[in-house]
C-alpha atoms as a PDB file:
ATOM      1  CA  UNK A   1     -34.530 -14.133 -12.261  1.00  0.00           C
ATOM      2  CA  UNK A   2     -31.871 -14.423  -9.247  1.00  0.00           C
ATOM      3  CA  UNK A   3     -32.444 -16.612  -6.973  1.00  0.00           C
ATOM      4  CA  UNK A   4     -29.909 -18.460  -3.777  1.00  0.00           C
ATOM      5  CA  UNK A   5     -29.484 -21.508  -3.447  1.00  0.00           C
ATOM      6  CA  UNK A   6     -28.147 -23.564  -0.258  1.00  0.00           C
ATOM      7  CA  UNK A   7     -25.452 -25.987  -1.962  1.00  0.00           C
ATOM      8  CA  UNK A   8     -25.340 -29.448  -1.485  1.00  0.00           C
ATOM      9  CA  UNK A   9     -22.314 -31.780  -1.339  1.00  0.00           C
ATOM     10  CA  UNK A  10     -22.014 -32.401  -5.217  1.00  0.00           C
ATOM     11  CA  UNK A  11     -22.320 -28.339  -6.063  1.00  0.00           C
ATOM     12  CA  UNK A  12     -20.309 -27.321  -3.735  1.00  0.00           C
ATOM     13  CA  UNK A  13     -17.117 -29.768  -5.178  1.00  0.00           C
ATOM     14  CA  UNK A  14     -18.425 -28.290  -8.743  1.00  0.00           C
ATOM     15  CA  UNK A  15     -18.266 -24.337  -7.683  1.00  0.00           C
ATOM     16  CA  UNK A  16     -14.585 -25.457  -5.771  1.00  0.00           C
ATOM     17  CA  UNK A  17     -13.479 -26.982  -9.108  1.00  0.00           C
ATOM     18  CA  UNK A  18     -15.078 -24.270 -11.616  1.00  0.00           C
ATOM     19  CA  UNK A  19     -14.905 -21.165  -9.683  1.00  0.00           C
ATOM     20  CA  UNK A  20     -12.936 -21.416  -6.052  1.00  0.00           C
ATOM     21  CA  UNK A  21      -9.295 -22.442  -7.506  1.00  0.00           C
ATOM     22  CA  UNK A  22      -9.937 -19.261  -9.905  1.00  0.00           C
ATOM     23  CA  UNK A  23     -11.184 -17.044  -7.489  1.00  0.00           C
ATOM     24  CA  UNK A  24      -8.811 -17.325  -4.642  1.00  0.00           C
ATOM     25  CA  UNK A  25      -4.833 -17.549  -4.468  1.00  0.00           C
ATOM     26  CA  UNK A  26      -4.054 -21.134  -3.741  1.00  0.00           C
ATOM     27  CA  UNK A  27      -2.505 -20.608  -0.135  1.00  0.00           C
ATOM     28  CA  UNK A  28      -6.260 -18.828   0.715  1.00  0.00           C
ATOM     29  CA  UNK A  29      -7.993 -21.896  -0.338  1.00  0.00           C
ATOM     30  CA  UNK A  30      -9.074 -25.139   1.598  1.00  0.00           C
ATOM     31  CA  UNK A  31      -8.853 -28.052   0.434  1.00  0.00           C
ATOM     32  CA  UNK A  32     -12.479 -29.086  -0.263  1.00  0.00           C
ATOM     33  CA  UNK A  33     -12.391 -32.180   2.213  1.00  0.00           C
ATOM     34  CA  UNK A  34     -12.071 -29.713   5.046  1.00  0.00           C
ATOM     35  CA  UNK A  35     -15.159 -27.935   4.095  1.00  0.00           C
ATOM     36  CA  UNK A  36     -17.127 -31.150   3.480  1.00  0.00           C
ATOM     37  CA  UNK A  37     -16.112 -32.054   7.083  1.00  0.00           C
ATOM     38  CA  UNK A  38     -17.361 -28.926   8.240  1.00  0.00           C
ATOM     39  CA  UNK A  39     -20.451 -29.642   6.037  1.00  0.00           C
ATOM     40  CA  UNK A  40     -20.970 -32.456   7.821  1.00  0.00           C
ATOM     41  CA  UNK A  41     -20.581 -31.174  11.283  1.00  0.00           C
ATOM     42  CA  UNK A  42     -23.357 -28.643  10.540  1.00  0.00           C
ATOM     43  CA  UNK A  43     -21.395 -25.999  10.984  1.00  0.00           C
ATOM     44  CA  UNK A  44     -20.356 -24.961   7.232  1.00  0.00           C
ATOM     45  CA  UNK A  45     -23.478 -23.310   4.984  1.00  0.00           C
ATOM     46  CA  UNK A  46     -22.670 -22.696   1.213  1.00  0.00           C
ATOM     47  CA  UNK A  47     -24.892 -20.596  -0.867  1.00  0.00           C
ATOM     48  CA  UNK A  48     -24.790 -19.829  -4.836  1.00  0.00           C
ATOM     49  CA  UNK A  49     -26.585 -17.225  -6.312  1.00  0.00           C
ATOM     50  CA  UNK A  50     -28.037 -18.170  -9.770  1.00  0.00           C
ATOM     51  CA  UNK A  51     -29.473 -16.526 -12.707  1.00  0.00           C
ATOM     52  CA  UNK A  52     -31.913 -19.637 -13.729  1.00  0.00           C
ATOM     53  CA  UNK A  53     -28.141 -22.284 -14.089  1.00  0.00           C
ATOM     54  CA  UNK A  54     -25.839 -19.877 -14.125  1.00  0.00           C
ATOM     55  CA  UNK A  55     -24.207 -19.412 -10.961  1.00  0.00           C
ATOM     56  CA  UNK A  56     -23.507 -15.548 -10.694  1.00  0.00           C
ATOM     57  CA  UNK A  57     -21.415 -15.578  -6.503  1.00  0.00           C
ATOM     58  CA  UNK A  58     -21.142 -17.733  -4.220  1.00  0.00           C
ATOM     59  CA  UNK A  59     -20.822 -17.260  -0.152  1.00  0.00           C
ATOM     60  CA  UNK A  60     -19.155 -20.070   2.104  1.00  0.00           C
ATOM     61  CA  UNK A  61     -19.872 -19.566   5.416  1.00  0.00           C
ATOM     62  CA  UNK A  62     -18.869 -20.939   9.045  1.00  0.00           C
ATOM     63  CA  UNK A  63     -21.941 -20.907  11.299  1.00  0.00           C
ATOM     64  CA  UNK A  64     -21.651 -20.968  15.028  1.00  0.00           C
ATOM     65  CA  UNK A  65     -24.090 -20.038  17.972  1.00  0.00           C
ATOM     66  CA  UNK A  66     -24.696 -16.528  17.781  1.00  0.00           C
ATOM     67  CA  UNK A  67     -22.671 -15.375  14.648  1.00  0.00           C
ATOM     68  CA  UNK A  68     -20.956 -16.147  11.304  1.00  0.00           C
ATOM     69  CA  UNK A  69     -17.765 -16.137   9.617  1.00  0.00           C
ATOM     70  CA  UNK A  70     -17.483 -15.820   5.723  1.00  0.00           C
ATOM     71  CA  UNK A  71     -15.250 -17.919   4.890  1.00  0.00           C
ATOM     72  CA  UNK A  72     -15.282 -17.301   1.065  1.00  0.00           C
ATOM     73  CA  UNK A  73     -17.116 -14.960  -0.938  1.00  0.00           C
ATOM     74  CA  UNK A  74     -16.917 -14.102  -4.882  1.00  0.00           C
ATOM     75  CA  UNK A  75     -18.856 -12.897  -7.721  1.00  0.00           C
ATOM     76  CA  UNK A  76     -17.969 -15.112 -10.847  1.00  0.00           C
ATOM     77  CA  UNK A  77     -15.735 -13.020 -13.068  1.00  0.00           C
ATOM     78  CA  UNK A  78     -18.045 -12.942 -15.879  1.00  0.00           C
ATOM     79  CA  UNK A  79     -20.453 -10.934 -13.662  1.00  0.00           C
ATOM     80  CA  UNK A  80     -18.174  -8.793 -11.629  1.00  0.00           C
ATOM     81  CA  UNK A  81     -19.385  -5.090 -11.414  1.00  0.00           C
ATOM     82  CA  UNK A  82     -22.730  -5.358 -12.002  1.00  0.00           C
ATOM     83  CA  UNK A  83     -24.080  -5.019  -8.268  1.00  0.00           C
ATOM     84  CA  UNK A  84     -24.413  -8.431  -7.579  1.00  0.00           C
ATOM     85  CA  UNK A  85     -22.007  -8.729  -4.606  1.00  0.00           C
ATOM     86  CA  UNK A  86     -24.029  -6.379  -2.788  1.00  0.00           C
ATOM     87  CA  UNK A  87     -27.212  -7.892  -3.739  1.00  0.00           C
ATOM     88  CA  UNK A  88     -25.926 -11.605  -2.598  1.00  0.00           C
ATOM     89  CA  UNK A  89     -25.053  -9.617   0.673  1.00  0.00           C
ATOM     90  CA  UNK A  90     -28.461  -8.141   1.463  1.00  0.00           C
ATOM     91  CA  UNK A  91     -30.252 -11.619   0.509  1.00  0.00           C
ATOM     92  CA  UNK A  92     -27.101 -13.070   3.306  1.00  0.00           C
ATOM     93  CA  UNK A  93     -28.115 -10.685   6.038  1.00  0.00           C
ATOM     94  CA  UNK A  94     -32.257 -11.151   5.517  1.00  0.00           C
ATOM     95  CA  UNK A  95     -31.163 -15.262   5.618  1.00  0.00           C
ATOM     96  CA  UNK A  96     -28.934 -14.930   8.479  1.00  0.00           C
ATOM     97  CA  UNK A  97     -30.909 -12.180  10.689  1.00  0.00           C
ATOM     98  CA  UNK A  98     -31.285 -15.023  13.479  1.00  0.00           C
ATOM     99  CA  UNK A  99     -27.609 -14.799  14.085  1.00  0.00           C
ATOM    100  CA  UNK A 100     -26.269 -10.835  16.102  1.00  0.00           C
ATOM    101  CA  UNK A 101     -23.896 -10.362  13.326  1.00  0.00           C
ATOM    102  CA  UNK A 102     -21.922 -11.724  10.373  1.00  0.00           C
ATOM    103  CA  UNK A 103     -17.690 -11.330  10.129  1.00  0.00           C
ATOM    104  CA  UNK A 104     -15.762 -11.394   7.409  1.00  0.00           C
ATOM    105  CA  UNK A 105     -12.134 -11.033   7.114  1.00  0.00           C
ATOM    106  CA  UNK A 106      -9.782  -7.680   5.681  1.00  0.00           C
ATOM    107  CA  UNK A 107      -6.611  -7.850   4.683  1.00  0.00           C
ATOM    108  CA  UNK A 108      -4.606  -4.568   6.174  1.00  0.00           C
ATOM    109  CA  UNK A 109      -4.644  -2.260   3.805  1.00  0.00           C
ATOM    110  CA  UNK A 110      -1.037  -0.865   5.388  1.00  0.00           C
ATOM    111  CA  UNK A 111       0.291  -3.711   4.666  1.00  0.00           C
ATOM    112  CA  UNK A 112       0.277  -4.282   1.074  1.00  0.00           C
ATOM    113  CA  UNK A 113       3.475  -4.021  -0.498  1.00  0.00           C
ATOM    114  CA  UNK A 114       2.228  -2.299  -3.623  1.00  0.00           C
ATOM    115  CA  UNK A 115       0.036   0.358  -4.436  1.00  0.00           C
ATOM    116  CA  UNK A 116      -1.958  -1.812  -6.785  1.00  0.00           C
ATOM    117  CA  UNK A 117      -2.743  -4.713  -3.913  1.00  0.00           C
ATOM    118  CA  UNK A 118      -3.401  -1.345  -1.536  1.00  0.00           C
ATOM    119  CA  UNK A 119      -6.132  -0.297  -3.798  1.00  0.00           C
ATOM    120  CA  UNK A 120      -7.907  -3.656  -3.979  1.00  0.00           C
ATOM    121  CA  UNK A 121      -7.669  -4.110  -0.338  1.00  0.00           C
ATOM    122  CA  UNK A 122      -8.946  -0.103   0.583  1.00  0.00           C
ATOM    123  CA  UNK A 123     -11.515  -1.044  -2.132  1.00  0.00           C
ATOM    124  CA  UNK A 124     -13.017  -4.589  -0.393  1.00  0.00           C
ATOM    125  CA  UNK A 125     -13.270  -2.988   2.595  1.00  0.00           C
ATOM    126  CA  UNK A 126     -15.275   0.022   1.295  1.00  0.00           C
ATOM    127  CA  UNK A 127     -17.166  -2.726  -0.177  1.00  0.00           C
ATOM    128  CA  UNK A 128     -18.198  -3.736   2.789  1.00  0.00           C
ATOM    129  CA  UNK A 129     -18.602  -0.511   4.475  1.00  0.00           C
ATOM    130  CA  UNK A 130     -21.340  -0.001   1.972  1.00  0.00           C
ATOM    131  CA  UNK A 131     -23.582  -2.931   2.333  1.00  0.00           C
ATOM    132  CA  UNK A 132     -23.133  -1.931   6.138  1.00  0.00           C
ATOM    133  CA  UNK A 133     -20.008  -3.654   7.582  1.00  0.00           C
ATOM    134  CA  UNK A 134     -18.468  -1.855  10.802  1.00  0.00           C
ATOM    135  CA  UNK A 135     -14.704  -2.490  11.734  1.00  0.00           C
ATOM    136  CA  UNK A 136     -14.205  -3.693  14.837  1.00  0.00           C
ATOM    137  CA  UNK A 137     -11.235  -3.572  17.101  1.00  0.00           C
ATOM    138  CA  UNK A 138     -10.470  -7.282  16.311  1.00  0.00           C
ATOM    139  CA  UNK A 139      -7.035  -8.070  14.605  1.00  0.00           C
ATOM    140  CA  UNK A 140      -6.674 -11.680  13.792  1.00  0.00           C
ATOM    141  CA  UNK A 141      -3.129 -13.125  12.438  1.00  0.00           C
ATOM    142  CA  UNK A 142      -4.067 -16.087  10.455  1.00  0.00           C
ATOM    143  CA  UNK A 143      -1.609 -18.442   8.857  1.00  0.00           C
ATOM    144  CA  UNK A 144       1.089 -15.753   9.447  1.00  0.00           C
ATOM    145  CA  UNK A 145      -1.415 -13.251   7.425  1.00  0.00           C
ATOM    146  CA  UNK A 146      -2.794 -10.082   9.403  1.00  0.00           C
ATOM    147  CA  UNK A 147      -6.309  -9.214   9.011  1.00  0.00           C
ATOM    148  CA  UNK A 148      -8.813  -6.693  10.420  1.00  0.00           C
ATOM    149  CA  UNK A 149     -12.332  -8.107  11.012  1.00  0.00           C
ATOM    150  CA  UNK A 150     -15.414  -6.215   9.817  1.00  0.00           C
ATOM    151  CA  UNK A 151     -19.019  -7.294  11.209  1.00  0.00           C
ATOM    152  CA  UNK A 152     -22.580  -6.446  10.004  1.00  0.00           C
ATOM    153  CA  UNK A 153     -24.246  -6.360  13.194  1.00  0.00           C
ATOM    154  CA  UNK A 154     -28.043  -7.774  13.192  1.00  0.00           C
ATOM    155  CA  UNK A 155     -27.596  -6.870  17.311  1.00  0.00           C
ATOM    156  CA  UNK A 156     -25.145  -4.375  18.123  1.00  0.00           C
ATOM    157  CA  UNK A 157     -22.586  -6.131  20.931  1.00  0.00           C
ATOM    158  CA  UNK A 158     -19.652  -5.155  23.249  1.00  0.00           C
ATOM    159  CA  UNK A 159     -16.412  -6.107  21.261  1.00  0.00           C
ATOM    160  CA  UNK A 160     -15.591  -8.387  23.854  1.00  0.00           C
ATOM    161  CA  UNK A 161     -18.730 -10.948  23.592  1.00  0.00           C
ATOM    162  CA  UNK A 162     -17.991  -9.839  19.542  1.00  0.00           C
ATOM    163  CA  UNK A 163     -14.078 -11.551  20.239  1.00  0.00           C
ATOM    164  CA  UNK A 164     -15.209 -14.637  22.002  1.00  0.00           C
ATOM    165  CA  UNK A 165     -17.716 -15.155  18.921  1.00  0.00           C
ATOM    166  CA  UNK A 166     -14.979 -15.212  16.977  1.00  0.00           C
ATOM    167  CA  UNK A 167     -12.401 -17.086  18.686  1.00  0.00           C
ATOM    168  CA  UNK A 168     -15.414 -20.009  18.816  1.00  0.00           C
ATOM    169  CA  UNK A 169     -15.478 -20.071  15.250  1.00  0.00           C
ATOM    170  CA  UNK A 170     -12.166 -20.429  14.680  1.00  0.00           C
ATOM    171  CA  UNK A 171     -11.065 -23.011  17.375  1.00  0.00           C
ATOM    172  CA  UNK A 172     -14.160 -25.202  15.893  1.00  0.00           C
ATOM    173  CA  UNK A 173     -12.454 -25.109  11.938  1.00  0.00           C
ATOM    174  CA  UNK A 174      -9.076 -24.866  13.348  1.00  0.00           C
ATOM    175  CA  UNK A 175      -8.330 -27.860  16.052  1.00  0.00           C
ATOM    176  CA  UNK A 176      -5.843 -28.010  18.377  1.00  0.00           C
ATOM    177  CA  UNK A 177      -2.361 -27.205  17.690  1.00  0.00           C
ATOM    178  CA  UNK A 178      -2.887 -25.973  14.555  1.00  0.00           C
ATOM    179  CA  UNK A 179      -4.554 -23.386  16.102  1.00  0.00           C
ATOM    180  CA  UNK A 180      -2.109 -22.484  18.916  1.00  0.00           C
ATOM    181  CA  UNK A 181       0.546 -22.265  16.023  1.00  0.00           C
ATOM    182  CA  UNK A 182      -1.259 -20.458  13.572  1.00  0.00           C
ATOM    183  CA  UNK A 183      -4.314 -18.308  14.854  1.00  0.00           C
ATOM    184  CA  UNK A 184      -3.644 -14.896  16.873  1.00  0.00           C
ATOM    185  CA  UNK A 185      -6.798 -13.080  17.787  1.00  0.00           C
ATOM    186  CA  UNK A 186      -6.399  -9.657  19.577  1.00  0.00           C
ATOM    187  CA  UNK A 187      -8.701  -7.347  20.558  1.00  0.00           C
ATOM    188  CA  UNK A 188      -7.160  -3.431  20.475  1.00  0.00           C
ATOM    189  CA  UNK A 189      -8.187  -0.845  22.755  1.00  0.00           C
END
């Protein structure tokens, strides 16, 4: 029976070492002392969905006032099409219903180089379209990477308040010059 889990300090290093380094190009990936730190701030919520042990997806995610930002979310490639990415999402939203919405970052799909990275990107977002992600008008140029940014609303907002949501999260988990250098939110008309 499936079941989530909130992650404590010693799982979360285990799913980082078994699962994260896998899962996500190594320029996309923290290093795991940032998201302790973030762990420890209170701000940082890590969930694993399990099959009795075996952990089937996992969702990192930043928390912050009104909203959330996924950070990181995979199924485990042993369980990849089988429905469970949208089932970890709908157990997400009923956990995080307290919060007006839940962002998560999309590559552009126009910029892919190749056809082959086109069709995974067109692909994630439809993804998310169907476990009820809206885009929004928010481009955000992270780390000299563009993305769009899709929300599932849990209280539909203007995309202004929607942009100052986000641009809390990020200049909480990205400090100071860091973030003047390397984070470029802008909201299109």
């Amino acid at each position: 029976m499936m079941k989530i889990k909130e992650l404590n300090q010693e799982e979360i290093i285990k799913v980082y070492n078994e699962h994260m380094i896998l899962d996500f190009p190594s320029e996309e990936l923290k290093p795991v002392e940032v998201m302790l730190n973030l762990l420890k701030k209170k701000i940082y919520i890590c969930y694993g969905l399990y099959d009795n042990e075996d952990l089937l997806a996992y969702a990192f995610i930043v928390t912050l006032k009104e909203y959330m930002l996924i950070d990181y979310y995979a199924v485990c490639e042993k369980h990849r099409n089988k429905g469970i990415g949208s089932k970890l999402l709908a157990i997400l939203k009923e956990q995080c219903k307290d919060y007006n919405g839940i962002f998560v970052e999309v590559e552009k799909v126009e910029e892919a180089f190749e056809d082959a990275e086109k069709l995974i990107r067109k692909r994630r977002i439809e993804f998310y379209e169907r476990n009820g992600f809206k885009m929004t008008k928010i481009s955000i140029e992270l780390f000299k990477v563009n993305f769009s940014v899709m929300c599932l609303y849990n209280k539909k907002t203007e995309e202004s308040v929607i942009y100052k949501g986000l641009e809390g999260i990020y200049k909480e988990i990205v400090k100071g010059k860091l973030y003047l250098d390397n984070v470029k939110l802008s909201l299109l008309n």
